[in-house]
PDB file of N, CA and C in Angstrom:
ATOM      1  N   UNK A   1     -32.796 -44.713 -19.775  1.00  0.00           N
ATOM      2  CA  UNK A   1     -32.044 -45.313 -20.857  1.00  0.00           C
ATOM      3  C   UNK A   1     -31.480 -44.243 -21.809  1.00  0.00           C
ATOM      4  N   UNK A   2     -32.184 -43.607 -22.372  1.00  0.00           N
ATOM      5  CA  UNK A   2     -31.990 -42.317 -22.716  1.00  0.00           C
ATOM      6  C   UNK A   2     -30.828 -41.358 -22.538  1.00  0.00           C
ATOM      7  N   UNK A   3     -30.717 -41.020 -20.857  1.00  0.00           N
ATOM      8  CA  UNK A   3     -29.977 -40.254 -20.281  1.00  0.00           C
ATOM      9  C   UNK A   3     -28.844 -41.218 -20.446  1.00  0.00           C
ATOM     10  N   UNK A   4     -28.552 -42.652 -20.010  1.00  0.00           N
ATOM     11  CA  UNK A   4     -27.310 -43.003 -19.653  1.00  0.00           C
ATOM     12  C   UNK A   4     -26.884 -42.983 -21.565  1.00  0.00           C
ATOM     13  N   UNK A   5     -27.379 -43.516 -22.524  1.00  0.00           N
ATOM     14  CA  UNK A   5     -26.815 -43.012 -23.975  1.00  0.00           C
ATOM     15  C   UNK A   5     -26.342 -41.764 -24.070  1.00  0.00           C
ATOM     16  N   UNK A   6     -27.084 -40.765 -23.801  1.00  0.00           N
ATOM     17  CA  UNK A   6     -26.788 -39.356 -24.032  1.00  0.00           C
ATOM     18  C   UNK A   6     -25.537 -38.742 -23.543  1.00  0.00           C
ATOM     19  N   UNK A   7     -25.214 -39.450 -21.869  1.00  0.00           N
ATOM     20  CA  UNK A   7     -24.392 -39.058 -21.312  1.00  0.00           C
ATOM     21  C   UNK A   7     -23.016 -39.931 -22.477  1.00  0.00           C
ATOM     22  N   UNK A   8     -23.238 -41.189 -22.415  1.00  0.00           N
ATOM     23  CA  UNK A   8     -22.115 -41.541 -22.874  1.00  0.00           C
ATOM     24  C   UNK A   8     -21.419 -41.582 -24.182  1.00  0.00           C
ATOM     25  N   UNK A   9     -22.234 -40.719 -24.955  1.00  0.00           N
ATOM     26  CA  UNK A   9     -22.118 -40.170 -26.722  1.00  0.00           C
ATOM     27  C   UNK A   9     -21.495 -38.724 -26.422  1.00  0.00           C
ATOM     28  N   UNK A  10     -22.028 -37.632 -25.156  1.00  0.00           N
ATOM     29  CA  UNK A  10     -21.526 -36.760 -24.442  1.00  0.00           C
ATOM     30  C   UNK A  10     -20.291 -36.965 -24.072  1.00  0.00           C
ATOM     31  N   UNK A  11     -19.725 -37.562 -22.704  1.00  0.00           N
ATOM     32  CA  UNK A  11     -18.248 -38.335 -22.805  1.00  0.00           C
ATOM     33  C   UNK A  11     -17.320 -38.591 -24.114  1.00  0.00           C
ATOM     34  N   UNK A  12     -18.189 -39.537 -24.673  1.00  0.00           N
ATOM     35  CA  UNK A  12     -17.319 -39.584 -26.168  1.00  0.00           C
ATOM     36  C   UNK A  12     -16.704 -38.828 -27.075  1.00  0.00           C
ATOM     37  N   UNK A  13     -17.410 -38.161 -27.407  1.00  0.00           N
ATOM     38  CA  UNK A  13     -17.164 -36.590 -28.561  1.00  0.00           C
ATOM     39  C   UNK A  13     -16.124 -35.532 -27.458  1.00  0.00           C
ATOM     40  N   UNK A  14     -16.551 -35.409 -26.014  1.00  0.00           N
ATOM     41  CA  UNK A  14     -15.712 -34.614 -25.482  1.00  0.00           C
ATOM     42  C   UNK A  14     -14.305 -34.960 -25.790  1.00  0.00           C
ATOM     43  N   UNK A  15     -13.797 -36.021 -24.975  1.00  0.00           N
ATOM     44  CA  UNK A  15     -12.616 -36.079 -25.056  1.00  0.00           C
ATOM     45  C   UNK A  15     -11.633 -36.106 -26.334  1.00  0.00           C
ATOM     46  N   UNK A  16     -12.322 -36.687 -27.654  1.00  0.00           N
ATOM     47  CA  UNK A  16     -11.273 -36.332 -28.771  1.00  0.00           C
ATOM     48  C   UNK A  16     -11.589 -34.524 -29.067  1.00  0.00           C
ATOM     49  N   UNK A  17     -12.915 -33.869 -28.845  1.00  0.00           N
ATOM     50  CA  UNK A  17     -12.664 -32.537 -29.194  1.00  0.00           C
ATOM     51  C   UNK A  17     -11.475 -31.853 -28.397  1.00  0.00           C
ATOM     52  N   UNK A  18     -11.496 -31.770 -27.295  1.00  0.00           N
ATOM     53  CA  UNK A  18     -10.882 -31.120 -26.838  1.00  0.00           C
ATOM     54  C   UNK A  18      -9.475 -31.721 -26.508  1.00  0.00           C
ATOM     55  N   UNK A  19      -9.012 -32.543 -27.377  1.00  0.00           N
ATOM     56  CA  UNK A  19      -7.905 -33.412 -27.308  1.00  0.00           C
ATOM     57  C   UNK A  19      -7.521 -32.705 -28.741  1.00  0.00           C
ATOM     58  N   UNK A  20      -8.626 -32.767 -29.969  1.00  0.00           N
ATOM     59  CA  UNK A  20      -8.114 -31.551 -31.117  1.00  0.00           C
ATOM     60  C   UNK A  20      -8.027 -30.265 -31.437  1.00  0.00           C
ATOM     61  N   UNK A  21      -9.098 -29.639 -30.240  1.00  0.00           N
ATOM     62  CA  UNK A  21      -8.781 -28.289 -29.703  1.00  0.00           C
ATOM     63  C   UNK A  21      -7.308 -28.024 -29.512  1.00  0.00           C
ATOM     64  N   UNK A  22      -6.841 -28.808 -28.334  1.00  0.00           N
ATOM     65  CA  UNK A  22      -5.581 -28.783 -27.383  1.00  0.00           C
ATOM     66  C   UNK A  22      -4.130 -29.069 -28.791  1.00  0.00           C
ATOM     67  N   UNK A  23      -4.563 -29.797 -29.470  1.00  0.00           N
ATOM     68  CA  UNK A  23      -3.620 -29.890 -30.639  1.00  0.00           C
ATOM     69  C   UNK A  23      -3.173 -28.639 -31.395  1.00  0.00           C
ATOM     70  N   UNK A  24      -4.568 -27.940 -31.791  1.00  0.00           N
ATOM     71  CA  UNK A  24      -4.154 -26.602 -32.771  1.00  0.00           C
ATOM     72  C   UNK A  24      -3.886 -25.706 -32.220  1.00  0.00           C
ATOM     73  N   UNK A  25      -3.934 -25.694 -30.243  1.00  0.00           N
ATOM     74  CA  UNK A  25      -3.768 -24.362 -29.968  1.00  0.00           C
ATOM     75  C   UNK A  25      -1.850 -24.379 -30.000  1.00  0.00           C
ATOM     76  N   UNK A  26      -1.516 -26.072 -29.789  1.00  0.00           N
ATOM     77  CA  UNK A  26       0.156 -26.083 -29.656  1.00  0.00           C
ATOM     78  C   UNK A  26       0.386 -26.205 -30.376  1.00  0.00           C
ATOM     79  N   UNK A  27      -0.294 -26.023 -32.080  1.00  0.00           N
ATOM     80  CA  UNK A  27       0.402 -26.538 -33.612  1.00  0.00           C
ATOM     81  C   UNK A  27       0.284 -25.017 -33.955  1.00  0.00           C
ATOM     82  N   UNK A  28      -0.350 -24.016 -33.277  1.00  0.00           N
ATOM     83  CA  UNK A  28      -1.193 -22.742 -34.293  1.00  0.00           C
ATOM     84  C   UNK A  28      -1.940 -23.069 -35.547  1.00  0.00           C
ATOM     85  N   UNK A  29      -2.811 -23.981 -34.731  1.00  0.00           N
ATOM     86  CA  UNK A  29      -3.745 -24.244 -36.000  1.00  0.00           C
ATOM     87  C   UNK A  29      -4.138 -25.121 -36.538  1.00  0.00           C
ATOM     88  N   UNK A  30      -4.851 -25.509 -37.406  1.00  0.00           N
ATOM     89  CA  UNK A  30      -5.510 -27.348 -37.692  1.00  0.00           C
ATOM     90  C   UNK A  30      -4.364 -27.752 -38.835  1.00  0.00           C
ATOM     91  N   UNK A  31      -4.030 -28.621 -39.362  1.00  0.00           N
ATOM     92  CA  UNK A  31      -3.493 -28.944 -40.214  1.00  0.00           C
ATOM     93  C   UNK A  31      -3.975 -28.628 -41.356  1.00  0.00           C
ATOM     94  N   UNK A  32      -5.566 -28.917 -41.617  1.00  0.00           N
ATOM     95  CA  UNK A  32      -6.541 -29.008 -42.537  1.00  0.00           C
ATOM     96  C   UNK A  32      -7.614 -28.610 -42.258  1.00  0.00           C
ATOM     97  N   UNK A  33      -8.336 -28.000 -43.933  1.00  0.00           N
ATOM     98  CA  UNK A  33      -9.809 -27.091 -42.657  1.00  0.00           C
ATOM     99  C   UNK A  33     -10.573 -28.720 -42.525  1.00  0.00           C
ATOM    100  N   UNK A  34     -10.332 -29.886 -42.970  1.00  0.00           N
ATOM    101  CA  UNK A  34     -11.036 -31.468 -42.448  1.00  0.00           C
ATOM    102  C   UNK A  34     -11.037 -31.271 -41.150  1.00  0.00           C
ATOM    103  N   UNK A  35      -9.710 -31.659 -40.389  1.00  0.00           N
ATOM    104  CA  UNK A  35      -9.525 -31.334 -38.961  1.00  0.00           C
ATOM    105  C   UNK A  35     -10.353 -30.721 -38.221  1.00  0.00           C
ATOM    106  N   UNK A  36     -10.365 -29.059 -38.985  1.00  0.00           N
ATOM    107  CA  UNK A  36     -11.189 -28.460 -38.189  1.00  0.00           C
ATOM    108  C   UNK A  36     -12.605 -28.560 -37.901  1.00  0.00           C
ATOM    109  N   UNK A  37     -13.220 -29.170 -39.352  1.00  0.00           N
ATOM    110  CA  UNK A  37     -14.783 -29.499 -39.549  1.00  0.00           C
ATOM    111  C   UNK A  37     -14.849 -30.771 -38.498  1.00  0.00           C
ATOM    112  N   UNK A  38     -13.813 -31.582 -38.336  1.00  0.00           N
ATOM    113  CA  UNK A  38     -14.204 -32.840 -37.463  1.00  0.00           C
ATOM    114  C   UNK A  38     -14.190 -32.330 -35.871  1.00  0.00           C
ATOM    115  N   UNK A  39     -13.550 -31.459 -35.511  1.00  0.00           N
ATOM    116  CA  UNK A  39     -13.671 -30.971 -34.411  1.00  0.00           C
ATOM    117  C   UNK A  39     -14.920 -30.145 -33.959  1.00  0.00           C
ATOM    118  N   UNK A  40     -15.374 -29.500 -35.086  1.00  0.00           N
ATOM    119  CA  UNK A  40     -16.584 -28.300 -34.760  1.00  0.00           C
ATOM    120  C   UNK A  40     -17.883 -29.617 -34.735  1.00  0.00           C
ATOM    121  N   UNK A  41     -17.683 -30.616 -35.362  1.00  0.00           N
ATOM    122  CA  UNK A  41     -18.669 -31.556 -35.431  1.00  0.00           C
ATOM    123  C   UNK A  41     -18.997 -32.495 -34.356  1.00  0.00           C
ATOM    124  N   UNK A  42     -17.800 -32.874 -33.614  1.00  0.00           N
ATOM    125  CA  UNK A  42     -18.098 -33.557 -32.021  1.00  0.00           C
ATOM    126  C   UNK A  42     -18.375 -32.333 -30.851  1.00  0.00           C
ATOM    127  N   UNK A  43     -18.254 -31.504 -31.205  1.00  0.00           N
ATOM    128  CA  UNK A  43     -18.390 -30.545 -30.391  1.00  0.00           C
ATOM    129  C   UNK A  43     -20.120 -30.314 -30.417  1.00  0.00           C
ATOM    130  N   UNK A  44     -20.424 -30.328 -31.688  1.00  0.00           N
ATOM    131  CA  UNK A  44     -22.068 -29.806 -32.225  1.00  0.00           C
ATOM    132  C   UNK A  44     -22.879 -31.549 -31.447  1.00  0.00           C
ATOM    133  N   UNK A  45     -22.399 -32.457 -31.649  1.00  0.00           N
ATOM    134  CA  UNK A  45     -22.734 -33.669 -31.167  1.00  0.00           C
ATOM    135  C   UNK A  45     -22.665 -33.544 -29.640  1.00  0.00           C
ATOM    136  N   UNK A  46     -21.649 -33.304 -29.329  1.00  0.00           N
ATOM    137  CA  UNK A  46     -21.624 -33.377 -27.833  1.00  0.00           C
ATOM    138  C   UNK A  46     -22.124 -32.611 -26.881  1.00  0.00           C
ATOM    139  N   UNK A  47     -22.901 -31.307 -27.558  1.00  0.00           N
ATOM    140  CA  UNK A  47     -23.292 -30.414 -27.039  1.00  0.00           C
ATOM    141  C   UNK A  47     -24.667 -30.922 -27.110  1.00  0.00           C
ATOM    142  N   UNK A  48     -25.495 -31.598 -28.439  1.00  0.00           N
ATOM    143  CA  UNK A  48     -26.478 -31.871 -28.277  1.00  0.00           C
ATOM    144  C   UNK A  48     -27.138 -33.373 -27.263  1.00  0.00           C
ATOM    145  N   UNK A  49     -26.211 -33.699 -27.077  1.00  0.00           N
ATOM    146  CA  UNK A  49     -25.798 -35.072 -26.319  1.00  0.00           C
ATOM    147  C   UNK A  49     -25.907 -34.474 -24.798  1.00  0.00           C
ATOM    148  N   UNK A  50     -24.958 -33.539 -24.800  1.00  0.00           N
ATOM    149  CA  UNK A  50     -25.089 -33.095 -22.969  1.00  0.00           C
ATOM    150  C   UNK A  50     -26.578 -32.654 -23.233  1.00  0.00           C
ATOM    151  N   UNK A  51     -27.139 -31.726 -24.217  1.00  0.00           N
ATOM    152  CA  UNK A  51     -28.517 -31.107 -23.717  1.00  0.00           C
ATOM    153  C   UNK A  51     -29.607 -31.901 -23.717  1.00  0.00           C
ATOM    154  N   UNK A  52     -29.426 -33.080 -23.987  1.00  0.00           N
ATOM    155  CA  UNK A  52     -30.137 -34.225 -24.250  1.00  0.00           C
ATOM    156  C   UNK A  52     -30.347 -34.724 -22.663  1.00  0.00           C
ATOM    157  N   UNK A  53     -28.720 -35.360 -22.385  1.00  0.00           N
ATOM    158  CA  UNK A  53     -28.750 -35.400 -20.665  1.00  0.00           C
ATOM    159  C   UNK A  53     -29.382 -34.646 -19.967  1.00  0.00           C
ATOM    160  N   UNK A  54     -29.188 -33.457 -19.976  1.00  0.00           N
ATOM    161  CA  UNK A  54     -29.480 -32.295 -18.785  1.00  0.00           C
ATOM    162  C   UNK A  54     -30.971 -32.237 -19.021  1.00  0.00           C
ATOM    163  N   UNK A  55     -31.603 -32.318 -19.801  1.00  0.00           N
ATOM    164  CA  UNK A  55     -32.938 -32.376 -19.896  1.00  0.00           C
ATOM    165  C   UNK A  55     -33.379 -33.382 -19.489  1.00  0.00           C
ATOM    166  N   UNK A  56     -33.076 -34.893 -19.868  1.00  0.00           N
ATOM    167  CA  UNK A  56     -33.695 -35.845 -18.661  1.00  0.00           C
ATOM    168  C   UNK A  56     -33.679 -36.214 -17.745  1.00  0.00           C
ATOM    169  N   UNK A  57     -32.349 -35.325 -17.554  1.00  0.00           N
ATOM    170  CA  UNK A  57     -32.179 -35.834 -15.771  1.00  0.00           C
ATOM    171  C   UNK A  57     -32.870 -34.879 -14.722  1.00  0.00           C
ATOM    172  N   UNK A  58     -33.253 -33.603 -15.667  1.00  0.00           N
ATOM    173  CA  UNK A  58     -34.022 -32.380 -14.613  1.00  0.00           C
ATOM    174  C   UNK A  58     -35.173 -33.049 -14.705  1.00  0.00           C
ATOM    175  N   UNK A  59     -35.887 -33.633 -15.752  1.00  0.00           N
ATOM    176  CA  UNK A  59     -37.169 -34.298 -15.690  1.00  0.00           C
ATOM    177  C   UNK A  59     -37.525 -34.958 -14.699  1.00  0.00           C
ATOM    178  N   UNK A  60     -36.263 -36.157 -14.662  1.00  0.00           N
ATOM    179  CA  UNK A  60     -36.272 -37.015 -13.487  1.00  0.00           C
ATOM    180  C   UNK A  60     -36.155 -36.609 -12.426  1.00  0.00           C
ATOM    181  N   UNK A  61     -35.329 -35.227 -12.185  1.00  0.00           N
ATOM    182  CA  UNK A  61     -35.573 -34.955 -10.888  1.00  0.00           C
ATOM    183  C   UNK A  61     -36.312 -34.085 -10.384  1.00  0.00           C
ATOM    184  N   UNK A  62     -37.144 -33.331 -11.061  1.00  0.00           N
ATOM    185  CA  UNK A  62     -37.851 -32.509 -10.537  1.00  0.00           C
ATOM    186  C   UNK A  62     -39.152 -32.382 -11.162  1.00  0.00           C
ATOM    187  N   UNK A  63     -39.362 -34.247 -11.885  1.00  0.00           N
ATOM    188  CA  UNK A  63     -40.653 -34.800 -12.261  1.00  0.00           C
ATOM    189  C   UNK A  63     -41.860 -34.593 -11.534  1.00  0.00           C
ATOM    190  N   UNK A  64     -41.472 -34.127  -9.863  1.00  0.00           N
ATOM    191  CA  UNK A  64     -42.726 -33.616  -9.089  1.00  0.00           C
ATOM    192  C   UNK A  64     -43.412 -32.570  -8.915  1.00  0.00           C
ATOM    193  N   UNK A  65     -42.416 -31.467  -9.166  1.00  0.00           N
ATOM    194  CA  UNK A  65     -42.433 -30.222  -9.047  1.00  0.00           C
ATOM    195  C   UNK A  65     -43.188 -29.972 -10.544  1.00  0.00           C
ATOM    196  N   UNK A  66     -42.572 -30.666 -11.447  1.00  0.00           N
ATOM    197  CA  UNK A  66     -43.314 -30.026 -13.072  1.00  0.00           C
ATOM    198  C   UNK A  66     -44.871 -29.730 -12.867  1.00  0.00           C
ATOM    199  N   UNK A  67     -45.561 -29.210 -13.467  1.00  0.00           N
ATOM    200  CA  UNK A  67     -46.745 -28.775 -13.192  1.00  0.00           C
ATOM    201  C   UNK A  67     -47.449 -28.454 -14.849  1.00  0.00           C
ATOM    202  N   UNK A  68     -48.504 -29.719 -15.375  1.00  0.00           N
ATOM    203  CA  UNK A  68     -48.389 -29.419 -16.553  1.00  0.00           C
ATOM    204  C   UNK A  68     -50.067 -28.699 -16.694  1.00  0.00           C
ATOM    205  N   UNK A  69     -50.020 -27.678 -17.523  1.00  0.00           N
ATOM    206  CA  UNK A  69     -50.982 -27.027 -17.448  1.00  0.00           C
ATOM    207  C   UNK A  69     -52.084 -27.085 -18.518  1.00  0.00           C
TER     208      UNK A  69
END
């Protein structure tokens, strides 16, 4: 449950960041440093969102192999 949220808050934040990335590199630049704070902020979200994923899904998959000591 976890993973499928994570992934899809991940998805989410990607596509407008790098949809406002892709804006300032063809404007030279943000309009506003707002802009820019809203961009560095789905990015900080979406990064913690993928590491969120990638951590439960290695759990899940290599829940056999873990070895807790």
């Amino acid at each position: 449950m976890i993973g499928q949220i994570s992934r899809n808050v991940f998805f989410l934040c990607l596509y407008p960041c790098a949809i406002l990335v892709l804006f300032f590199i063809w404007n030279s630049g943000p309009p506003s440093p707002l802009w820019f704070q809203s961009a560095a902020s789905l990015f900080v979200i979406g990064l913690t969102a993928f590491l969120t994923w990638f951590v439960t899904f290695a759990y899940k998959t290599f829940r056999k192999d873990i070895v807790v000591v």
